[in-house]
N, C-alpha and C. Protein backbone atom coordinates (compact mmCIF):
# COMPACT_ATOMS: atom_id res chain seq x y z
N UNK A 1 143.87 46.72 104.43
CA UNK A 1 143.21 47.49 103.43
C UNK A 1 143.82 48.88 103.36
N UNK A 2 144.88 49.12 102.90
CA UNK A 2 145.47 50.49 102.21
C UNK A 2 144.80 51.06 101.12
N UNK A 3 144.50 51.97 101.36
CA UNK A 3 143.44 52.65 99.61
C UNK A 3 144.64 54.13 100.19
N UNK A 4 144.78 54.60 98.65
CA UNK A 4 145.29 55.88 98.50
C UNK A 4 144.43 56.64 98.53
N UNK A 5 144.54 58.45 99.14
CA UNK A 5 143.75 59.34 99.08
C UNK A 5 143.27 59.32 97.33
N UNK A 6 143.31 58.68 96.43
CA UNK A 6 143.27 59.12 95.33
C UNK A 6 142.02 58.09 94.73
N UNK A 7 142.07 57.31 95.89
CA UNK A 7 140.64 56.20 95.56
C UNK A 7 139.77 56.29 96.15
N UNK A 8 139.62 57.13 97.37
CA UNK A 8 138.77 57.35 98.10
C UNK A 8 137.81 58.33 97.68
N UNK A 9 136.17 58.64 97.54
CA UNK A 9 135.18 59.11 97.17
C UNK A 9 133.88 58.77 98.47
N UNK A 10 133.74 60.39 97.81
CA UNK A 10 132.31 60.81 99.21
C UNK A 10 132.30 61.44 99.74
N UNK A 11 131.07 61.93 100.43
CA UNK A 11 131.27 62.92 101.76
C UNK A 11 131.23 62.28 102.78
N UNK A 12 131.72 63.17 104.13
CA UNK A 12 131.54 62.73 105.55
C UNK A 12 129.80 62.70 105.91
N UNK A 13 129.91 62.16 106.78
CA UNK A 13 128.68 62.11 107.50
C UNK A 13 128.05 63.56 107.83
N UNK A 14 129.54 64.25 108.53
CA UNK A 14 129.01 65.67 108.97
C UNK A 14 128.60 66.95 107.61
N UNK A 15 129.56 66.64 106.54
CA UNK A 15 129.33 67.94 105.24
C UNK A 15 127.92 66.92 104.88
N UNK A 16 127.54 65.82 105.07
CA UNK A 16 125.81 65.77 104.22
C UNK A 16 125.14 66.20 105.13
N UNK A 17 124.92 66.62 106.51
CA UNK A 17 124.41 67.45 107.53
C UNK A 17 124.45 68.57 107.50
N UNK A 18 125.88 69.28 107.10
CA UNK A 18 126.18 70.60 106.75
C UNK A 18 125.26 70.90 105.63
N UNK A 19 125.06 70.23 104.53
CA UNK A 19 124.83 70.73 103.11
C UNK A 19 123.29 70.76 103.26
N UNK A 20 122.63 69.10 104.33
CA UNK A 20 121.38 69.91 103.95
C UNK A 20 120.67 70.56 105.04
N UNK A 21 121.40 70.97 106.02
CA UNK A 21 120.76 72.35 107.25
C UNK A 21 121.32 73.51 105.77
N UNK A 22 121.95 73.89 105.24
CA UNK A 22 122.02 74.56 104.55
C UNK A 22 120.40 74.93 103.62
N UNK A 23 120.59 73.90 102.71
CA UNK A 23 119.26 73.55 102.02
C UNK A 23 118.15 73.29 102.53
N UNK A 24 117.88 72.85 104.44
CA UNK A 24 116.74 73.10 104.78
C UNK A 24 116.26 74.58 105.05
N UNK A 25 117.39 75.69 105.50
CA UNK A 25 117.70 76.78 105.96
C UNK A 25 117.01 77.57 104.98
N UNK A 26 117.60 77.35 103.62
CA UNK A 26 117.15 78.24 102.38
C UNK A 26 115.17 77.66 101.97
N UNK A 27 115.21 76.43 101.92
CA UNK A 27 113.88 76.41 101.76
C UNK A 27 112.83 77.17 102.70
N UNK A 28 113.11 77.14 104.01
CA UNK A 28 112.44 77.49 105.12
C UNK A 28 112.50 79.42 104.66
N UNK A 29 113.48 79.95 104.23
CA UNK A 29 113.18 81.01 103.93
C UNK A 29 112.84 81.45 103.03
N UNK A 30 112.69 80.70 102.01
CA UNK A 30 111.68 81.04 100.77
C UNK A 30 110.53 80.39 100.84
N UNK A 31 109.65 79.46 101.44
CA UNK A 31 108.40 79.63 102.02
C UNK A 31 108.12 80.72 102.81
N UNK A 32 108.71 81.28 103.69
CA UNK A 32 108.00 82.60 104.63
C UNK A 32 108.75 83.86 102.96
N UNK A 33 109.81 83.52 102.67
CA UNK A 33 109.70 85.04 101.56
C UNK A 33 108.54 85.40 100.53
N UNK A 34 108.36 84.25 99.93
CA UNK A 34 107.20 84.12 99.21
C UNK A 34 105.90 84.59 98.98
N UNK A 35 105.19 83.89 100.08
CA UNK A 35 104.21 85.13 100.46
C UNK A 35 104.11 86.27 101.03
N UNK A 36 104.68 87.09 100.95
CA UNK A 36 105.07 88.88 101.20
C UNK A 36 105.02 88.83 100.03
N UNK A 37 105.57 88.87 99.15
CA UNK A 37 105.66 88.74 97.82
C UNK A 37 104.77 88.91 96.84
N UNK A 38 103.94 88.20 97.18
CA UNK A 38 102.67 87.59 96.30
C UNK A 38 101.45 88.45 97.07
N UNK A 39 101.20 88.89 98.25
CA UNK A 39 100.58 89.54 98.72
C UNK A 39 101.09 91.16 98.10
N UNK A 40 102.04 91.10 98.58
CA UNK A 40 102.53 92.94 98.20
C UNK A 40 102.02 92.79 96.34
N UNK A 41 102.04 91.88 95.73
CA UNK A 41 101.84 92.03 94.16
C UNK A 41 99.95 92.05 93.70
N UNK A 42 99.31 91.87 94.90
CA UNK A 42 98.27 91.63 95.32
C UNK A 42 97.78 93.61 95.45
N UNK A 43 98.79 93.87 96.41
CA UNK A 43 98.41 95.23 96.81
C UNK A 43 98.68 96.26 95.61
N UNK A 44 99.80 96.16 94.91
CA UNK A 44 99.77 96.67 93.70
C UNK A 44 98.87 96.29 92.61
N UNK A 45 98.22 95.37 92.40
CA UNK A 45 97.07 95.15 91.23
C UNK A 45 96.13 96.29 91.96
N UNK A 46 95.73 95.77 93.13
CA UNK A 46 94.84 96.86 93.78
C UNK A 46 94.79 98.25 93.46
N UNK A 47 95.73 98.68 93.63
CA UNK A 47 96.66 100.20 93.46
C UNK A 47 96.16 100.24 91.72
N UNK A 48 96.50 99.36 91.08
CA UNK A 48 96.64 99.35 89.36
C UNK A 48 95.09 99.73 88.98
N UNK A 49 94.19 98.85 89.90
CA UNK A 49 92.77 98.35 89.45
C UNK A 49 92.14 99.98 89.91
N UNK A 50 92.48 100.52 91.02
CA UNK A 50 91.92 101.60 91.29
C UNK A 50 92.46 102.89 90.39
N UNK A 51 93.72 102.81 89.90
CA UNK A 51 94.28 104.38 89.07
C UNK A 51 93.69 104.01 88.16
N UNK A 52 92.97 102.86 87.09
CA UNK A 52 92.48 102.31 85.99
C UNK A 52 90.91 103.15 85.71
N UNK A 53 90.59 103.30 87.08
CA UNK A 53 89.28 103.51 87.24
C UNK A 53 88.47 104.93 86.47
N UNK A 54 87.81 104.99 85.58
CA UNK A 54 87.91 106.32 84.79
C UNK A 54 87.34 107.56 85.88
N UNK A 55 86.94 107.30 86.70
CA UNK A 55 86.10 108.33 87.39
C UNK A 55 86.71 108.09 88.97
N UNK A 56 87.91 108.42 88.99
CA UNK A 56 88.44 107.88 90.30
C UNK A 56 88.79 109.73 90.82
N UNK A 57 89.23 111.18 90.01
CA UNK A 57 89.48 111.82 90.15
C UNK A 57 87.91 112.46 91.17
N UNK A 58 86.60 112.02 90.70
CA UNK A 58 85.65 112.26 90.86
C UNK A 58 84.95 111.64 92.65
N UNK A 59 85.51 110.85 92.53
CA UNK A 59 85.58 109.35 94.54
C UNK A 59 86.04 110.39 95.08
N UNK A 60 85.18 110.55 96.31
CA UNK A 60 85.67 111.19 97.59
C UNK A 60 87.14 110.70 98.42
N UNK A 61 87.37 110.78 99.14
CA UNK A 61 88.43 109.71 99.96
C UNK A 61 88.05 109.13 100.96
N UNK A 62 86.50 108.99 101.23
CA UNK A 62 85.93 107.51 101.77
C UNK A 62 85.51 106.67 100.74
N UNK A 63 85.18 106.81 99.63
CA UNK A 63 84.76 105.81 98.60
C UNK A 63 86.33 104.94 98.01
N UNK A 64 87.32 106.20 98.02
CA UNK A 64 88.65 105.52 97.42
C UNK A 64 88.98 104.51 98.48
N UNK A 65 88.82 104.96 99.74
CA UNK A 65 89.63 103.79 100.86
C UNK A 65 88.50 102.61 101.09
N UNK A 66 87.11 102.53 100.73
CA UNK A 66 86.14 101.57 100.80
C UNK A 66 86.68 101.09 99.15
N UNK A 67 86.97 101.37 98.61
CA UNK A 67 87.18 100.57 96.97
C UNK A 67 88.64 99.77 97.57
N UNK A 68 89.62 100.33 98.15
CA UNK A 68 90.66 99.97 98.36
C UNK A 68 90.72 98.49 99.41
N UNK A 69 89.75 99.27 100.33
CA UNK A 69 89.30 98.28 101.53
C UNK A 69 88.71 96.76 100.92
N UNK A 70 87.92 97.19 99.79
CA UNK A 70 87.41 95.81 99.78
C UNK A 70 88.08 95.07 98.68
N UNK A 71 88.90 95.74 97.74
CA UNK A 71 90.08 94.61 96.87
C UNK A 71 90.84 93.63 97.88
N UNK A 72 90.93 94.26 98.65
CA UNK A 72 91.59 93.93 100.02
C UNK A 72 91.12 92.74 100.40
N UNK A 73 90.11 92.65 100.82
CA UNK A 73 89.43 91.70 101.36
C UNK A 73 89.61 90.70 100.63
N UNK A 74 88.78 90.68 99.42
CA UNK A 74 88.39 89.75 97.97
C UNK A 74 89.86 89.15 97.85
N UNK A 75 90.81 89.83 97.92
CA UNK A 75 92.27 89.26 97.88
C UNK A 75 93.00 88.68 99.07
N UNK A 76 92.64 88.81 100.32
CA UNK A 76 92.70 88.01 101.13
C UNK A 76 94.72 88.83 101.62
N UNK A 77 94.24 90.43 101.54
CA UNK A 77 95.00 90.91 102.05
C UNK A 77 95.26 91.84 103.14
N UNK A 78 95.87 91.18 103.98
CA UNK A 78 95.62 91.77 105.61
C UNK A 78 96.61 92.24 106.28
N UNK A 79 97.99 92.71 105.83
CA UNK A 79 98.75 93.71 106.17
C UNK A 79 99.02 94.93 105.91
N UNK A 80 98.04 95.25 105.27
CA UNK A 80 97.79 96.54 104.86
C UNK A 80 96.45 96.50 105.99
N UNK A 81 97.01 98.16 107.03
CA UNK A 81 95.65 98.40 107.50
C UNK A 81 95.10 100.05 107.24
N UNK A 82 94.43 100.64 107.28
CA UNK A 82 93.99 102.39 107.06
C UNK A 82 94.78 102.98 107.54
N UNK A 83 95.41 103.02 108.61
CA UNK A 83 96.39 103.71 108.81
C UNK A 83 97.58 103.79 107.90
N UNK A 84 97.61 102.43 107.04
CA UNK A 84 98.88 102.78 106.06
C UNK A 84 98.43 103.36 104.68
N UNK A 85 97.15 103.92 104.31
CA UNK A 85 96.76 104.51 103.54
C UNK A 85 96.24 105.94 103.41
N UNK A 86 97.16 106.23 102.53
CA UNK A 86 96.96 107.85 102.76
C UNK A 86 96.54 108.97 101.50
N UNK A 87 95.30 109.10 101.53
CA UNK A 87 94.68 109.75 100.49
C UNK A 87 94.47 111.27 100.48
N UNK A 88 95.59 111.61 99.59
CA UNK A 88 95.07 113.30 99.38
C UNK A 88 94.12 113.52 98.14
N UNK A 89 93.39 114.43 98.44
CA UNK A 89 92.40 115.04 97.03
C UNK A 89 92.25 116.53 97.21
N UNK A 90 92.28 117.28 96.33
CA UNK A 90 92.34 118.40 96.15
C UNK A 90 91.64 118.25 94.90
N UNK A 91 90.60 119.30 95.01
CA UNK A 91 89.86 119.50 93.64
C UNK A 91 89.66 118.05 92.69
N UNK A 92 90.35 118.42 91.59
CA UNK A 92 90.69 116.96 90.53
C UNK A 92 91.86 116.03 90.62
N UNK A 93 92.79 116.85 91.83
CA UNK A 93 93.90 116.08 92.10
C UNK A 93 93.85 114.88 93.15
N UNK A 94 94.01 113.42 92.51
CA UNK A 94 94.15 112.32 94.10
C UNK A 94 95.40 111.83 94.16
N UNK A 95 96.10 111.96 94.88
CA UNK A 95 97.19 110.59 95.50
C UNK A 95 96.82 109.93 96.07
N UNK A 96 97.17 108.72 96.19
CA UNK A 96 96.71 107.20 96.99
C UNK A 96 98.27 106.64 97.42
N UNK A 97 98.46 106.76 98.78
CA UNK A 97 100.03 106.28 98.85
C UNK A 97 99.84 105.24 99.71
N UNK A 98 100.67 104.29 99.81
CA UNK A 98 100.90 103.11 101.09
C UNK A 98 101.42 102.74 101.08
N UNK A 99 101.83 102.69 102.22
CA UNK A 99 103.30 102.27 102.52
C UNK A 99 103.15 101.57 103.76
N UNK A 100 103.55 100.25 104.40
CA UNK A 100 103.24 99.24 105.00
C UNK A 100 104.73 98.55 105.18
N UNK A 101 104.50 97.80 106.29
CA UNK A 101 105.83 96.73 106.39
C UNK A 101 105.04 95.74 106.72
N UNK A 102 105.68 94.08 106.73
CA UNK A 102 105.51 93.31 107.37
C UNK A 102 106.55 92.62 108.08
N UNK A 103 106.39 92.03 109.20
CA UNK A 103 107.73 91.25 110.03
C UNK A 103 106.94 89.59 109.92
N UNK A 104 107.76 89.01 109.35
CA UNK A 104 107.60 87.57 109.88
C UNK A 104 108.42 86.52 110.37
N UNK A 105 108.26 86.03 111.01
CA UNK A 105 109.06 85.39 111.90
C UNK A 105 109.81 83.39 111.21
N UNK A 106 111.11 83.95 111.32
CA UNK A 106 111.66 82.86 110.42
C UNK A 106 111.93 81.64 111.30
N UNK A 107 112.58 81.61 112.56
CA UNK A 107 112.88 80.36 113.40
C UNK A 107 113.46 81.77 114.83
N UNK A 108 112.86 80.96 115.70
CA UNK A 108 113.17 81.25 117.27
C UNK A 108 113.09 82.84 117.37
N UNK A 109 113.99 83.19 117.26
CA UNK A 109 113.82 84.70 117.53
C UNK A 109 114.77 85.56 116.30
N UNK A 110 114.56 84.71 115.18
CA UNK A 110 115.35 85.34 113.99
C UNK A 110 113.95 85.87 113.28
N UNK A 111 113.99 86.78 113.06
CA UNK A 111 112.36 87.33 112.13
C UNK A 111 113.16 88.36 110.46
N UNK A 112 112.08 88.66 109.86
CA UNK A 112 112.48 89.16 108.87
C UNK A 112 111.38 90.66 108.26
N UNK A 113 111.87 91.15 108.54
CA UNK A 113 111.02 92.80 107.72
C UNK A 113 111.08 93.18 106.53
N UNK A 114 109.92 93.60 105.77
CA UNK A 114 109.85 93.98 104.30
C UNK A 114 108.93 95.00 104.79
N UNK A 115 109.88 95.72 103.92
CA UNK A 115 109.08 97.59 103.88
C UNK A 115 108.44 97.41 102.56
N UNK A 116 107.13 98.38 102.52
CA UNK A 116 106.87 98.25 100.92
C UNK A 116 106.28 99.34 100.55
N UNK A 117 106.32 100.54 99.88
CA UNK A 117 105.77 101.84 99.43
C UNK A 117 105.47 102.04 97.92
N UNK A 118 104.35 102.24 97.85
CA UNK A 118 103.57 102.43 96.77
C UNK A 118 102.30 103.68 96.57
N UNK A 119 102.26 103.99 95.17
CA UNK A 119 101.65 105.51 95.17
C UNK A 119 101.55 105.39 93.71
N UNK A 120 99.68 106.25 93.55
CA UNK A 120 99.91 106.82 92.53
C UNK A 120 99.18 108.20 92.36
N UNK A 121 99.60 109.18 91.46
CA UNK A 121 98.90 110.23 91.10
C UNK A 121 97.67 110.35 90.35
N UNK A 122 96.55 111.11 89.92
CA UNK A 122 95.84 111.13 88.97
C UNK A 122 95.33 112.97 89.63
N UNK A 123 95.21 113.35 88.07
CA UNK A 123 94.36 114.65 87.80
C UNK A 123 95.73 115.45 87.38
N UNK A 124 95.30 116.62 87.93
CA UNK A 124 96.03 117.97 87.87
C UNK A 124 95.95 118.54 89.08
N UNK A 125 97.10 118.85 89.58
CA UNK A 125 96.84 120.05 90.97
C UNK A 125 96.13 121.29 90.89
């Protein structure tokens, strides 16, 4: 049985192993990318839902971080903790900033970090 390189078709055994540790590799990291994702877009509605608020210049900065605290919850978002929230008020002026990371862990001791910073203004200084 002589066949020319020119009739021969297929892969090896080893490149369909190669191709799909490849393709298991990438799926496995877009399940853990994903949700960071969808959570951090979670924390920004939050952020959105509270600058929306007509009388937000008027919230102390325990009422802003209890409004903040409990979107939180209701959304089932838990890497954000008080320490990454930081509320100035002055007179009519509020900032609401946060800024947070998360690390999650992809296989053995390979992990992955997302920084995420967000802020908004309202009033006048």
């Amino acid at each position: 049985m002589n066949s020319s390189p020119k009739n021969q078709q297929g892969l090896t055994l080893i490149s369909i192993v190669l191709i799909l540790g490849l393709i298991g590799f990438f799926v496995v990291l877009t399940l853990k990318v994903v949700p960071i994702y969808l959570d951090h877009g979670k924390v920004k509605s939050a952020l959105a839902a509270l600058q929306a608020m007509p009388d937000i210049q008027t919230k102390s900065e325990f009422e802003i971080r209890d409004s903040l605290s409990k979107r939180f919850n209701i959304n089932y978002v838990y890497d954000v903790t008080k320490d990454d929230i930081k509320v100035v008020k002055q007179g009519n002026y509020v900032k609401v900033d946060i800024e947070y990371e998360t690390v999650v862990k992809l296989v053995d001791n390979l992990s992955l970090l997302a920084e995420f910073h967000d802020s908004f203004e309202a009033g006048q200084e």
